[in-house]
Protein backbone atom coordinates (compact mmCIF):
# COMPACT_ATOMS: atom_id res chain seq x y z
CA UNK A 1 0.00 0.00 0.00
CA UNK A 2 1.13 3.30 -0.99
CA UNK A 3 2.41 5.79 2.05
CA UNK A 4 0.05 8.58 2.46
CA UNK A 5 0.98 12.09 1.75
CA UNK A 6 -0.53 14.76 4.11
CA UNK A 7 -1.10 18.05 4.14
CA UNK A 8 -2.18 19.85 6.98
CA UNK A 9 -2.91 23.70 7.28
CA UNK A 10 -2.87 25.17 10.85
CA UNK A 11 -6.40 26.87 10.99
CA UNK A 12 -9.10 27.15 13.85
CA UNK A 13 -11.03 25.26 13.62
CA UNK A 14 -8.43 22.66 11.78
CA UNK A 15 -8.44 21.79 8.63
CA UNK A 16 -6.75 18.78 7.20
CA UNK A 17 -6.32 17.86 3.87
CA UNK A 18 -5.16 14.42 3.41
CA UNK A 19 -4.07 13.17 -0.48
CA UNK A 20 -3.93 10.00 -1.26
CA UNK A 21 -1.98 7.39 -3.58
CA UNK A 22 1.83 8.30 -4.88
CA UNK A 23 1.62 11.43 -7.14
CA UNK A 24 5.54 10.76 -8.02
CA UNK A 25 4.04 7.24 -9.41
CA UNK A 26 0.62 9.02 -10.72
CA UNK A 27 1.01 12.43 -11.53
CA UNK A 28 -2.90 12.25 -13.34
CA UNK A 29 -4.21 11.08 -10.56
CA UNK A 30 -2.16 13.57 -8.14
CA UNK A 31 -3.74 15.98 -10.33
CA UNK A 32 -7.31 15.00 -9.59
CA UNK A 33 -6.22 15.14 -6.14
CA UNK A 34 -4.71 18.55 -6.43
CA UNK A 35 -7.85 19.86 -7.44
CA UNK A 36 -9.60 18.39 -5.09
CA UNK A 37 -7.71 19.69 -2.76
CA UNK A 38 -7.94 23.67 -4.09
CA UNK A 39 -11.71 23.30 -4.28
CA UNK A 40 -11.86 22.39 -0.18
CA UNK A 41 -9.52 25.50 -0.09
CA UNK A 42 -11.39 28.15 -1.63
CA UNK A 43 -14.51 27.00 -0.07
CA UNK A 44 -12.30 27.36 3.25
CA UNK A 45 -11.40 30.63 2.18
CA UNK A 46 -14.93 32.03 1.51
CA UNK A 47 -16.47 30.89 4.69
CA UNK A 48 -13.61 32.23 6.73
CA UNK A 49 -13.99 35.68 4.36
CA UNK A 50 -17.69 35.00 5.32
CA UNK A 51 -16.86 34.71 9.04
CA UNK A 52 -14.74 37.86 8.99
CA UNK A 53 -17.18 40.11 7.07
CA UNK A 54 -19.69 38.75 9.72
CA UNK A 55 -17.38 40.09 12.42
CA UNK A 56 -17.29 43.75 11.20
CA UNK A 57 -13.83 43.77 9.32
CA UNK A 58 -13.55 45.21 6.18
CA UNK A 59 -12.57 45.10 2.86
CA UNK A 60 -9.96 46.67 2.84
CA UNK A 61 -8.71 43.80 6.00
CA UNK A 62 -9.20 41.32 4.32
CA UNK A 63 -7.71 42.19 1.02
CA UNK A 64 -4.13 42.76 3.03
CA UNK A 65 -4.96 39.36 4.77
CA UNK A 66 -4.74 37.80 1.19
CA UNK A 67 -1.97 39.83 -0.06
CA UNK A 68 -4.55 41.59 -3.17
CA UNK A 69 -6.45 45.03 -3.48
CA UNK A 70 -9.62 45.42 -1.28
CA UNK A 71 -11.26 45.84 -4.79
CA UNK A 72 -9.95 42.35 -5.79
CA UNK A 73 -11.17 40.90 -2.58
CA UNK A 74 -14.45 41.95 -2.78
CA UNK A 75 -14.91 40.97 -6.07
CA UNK A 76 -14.08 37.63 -5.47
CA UNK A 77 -15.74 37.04 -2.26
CA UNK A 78 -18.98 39.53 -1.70
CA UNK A 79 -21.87 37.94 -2.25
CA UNK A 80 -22.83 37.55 -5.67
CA UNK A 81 -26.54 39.19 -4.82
CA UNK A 82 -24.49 42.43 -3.95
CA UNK A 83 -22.09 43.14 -7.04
């Protein structure tokens, strides 16, 4: 059986991403799992852009948080009702 490969990113609550299979053997199939992996991410990233629009910070907060413009991060994470 193949050693599993594990990423974990420090986040309260935690979050652990786990991959699965050899990607050195499979790079398709680490590929797959790649995306995978970015899709639990960004939805990650919107609910805890969710969470800190909910808690009164602003745009302009959370665009420094992500290194890009408060324009940028507002566009990618307001609500879709509001643009």
């Amino acid at each position: 059986m193949a050693d599993r490969k594990k990423l974990a990113i420090l986040y309260k609550p935690q979050l652990t991403l786990t991959g699965r299979g050899d990607w050195l053997a499979d790079p398709i199939g680490g590929l797959a799992e790649l995306r995978a992996l970015q899709r639990a991410l960004d939805k990650a990233m919107r609910d805890t852009v969710a969470k800190a629009r909910g808690a009164g910070h602003s745009w302009t907060e959370i665009g420094a948080a992500l290194e890009m413009t408060r324009q940028s991060a507002w566009e990618r994470f307001s609500p879709d009702d509001s643009h």
